[in-house]
C-alpha atoms as a PDB file:
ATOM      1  CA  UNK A   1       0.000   0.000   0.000  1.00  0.00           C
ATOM      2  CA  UNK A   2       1.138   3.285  -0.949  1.00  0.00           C
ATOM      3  CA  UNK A   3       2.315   5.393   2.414  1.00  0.00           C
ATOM      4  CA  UNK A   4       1.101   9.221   3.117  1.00  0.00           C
ATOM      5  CA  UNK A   5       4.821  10.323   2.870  1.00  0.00           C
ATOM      6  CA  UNK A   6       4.772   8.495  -1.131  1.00  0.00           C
ATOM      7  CA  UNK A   7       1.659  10.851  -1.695  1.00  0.00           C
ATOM      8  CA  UNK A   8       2.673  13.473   0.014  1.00  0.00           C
ATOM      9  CA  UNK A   9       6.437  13.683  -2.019  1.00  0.00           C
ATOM     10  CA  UNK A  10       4.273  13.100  -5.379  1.00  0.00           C
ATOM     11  CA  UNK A  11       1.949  15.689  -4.381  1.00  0.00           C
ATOM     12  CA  UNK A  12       4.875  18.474  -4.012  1.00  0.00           C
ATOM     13  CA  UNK A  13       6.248  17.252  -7.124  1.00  0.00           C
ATOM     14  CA  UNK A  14       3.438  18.222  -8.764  1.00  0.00           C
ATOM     15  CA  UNK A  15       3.463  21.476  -7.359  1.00  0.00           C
ATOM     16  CA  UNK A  16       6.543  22.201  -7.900  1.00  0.00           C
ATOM     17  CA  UNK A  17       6.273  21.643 -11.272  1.00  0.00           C
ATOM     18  CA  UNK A  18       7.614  24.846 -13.158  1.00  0.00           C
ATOM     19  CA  UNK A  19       4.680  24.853 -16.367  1.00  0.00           C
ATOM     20  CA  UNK A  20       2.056  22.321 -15.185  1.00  0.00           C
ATOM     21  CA  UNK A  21      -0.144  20.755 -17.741  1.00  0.00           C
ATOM     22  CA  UNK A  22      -3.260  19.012 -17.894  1.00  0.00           C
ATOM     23  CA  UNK A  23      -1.333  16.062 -16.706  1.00  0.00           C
ATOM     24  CA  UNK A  24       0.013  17.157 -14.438  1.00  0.00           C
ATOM     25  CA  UNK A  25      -3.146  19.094 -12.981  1.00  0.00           C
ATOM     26  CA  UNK A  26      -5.559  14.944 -13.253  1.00  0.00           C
ATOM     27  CA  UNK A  27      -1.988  13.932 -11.484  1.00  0.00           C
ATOM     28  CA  UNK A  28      -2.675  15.888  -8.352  1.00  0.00           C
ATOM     29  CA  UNK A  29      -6.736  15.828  -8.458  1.00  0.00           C
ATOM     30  CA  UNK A  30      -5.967  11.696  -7.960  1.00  0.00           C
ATOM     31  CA  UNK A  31      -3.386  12.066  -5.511  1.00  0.00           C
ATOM     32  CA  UNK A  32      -5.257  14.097  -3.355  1.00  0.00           C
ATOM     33  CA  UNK A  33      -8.210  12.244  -4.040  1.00  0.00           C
ATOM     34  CA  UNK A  34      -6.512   9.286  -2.875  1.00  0.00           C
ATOM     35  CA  UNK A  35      -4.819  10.843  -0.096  1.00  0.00           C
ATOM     36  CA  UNK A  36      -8.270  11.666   1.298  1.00  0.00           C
ATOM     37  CA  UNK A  37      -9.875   8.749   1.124  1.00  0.00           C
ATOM     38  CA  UNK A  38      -6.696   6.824   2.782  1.00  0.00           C
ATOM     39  CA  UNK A  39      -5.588   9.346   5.435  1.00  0.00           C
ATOM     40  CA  UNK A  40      -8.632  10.957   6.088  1.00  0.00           C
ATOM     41  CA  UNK A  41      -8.073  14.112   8.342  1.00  0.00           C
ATOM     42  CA  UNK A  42      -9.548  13.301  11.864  1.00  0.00           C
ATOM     43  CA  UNK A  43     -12.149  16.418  12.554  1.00  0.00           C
ATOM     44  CA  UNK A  44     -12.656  17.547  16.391  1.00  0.00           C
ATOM     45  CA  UNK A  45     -15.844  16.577  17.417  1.00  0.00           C
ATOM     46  CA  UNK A  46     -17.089  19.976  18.522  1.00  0.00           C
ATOM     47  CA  UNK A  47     -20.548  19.311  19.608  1.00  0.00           C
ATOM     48  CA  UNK A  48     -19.032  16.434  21.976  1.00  0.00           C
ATOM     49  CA  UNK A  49     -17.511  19.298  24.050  1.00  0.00           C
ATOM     50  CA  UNK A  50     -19.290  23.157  23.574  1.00  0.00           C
ATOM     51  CA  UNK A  51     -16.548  24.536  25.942  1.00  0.00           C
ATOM     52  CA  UNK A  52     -14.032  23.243  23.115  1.00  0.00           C
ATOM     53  CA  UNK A  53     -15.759  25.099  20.254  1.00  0.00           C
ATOM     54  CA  UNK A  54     -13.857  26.816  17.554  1.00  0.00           C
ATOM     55  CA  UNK A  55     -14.732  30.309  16.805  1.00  0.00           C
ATOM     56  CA  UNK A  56     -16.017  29.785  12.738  1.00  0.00           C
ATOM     57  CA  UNK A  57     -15.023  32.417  10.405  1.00  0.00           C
ATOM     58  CA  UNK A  58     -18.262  33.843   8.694  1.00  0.00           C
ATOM     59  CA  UNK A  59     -18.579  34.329   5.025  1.00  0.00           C
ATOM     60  CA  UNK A  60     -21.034  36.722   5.456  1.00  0.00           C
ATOM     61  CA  UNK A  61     -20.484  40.249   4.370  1.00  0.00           C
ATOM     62  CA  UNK A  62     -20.697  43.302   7.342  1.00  0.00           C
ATOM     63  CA  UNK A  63     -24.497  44.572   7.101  1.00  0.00           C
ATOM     64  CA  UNK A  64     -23.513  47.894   5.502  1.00  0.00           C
ATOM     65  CA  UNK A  65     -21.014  46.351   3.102  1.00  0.00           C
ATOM     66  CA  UNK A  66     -22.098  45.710  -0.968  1.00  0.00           C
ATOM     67  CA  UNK A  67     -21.150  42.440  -2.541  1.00  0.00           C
ATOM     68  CA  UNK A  68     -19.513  43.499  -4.692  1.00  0.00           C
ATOM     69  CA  UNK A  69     -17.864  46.773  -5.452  1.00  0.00           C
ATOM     70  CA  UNK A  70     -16.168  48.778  -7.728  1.00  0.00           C
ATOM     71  CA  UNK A  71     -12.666  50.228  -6.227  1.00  0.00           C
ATOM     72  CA  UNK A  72     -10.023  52.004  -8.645  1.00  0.00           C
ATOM     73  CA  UNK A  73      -7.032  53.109  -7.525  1.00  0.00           C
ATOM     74  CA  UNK A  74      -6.798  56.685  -9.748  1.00  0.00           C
ATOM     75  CA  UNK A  75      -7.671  60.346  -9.522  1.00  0.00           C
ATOM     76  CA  UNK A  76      -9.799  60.448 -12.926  1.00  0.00           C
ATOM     77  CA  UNK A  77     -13.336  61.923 -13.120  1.00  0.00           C
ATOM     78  CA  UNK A  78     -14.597  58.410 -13.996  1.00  0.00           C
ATOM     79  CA  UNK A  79     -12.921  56.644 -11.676  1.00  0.00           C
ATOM     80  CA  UNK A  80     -14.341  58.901  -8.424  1.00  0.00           C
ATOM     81  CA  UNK A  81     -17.697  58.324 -10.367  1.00  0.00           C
ATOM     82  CA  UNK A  82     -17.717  54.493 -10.486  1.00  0.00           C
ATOM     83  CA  UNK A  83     -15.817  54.325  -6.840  1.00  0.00           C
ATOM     84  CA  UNK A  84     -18.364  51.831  -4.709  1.00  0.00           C
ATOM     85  CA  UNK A  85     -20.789  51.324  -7.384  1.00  0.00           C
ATOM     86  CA  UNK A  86     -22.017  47.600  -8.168  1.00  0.00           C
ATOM     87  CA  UNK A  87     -20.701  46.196 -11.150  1.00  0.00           C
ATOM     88  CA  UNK A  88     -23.659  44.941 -12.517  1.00  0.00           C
ATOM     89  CA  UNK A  89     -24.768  48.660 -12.305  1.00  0.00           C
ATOM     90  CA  UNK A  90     -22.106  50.287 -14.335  1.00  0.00           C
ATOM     91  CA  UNK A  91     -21.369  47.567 -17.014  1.00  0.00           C
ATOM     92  CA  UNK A  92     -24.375  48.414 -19.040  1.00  0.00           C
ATOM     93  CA  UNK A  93     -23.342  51.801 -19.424  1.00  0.00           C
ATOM     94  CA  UNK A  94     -19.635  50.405 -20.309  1.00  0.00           C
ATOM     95  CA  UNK A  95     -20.961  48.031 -22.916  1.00  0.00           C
ATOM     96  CA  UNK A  96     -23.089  50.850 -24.550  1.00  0.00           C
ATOM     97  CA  UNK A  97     -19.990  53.063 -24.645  1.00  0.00           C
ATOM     98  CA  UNK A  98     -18.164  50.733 -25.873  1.00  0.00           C
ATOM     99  CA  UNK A  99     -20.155  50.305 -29.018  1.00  0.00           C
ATOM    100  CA  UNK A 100     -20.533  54.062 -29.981  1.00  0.00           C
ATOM    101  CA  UNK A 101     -16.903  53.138 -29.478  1.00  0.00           C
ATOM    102  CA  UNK A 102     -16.580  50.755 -31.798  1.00  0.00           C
ATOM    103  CA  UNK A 103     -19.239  52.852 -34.306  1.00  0.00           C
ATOM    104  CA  UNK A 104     -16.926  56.208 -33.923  1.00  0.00           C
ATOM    105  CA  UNK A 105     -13.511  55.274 -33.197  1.00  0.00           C
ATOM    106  CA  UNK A 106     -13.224  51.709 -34.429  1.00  0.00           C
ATOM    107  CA  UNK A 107      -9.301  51.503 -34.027  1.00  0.00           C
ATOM    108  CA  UNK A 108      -9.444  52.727 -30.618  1.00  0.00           C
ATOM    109  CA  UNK A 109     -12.093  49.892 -30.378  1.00  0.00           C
ATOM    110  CA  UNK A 110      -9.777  47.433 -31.334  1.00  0.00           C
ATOM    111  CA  UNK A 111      -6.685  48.859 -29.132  1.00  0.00           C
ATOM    112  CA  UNK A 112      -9.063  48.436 -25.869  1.00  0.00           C
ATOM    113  CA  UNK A 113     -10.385  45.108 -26.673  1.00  0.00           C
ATOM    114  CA  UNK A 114      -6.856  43.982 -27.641  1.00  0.00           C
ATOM    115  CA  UNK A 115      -5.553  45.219 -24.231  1.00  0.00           C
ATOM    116  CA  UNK A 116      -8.636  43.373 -22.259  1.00  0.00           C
ATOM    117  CA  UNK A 117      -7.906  40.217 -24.383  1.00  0.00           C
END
């Protein structure tokens, strides 16, 4: 039977791998696979013992914060404009501008959506 150490020293091989490929990437997906299934990790029984419970780290975002937000580190006009804003919000009004873009200015079009690609 193959010992933790063996799939432990395979496991960092993998990782260290300088330019992983898709080999390399089902490699480690079965090695830690395996590794779970034969050295599963023993978890503390918390609800044996309240007085032994682990303070959980919550997910959840603070009551006054967005989801998701829009933060840009520069001084522009559009920038302070957009600063806090939801994505989902703003990206309309990107995509629109984009296409009179694309109508107007087609090579600066093309330069932007090079740069994003």
């Amino acid at each position: 039977m193959i010992t933790e150490p063996e799939i432990e020293a395979a496991i960092a091989e993998c990782v260290g791998k300088r330019n992983p490929d898709a080999n390399t990437v089902r490699t480690l997906a079965a090695l830690y696979t395996i590794k779970e299934h034969l050295y599963p990790e023993k978890e503390p029984d918390h609800f044996a013992d309240p007085g032994k419970m682990i303070d959980g780290y919550s997910y959840a975002l603070a009551p006054d914060q967005k989801p998701y937000t829009i933060s840009l580190d520069s001084d522009t006009d559009f920038a302070r404009v957009i600063e806090g804003r939801d994505p989902k919000e703003i990206m309309p009004l990107i995509d629109e501008a984009m296409s009179i873009l694309a109508s107007v200015y087609p090579a600066c079009y093309d330069a932007i959506m090079h740069k994003l690609q």
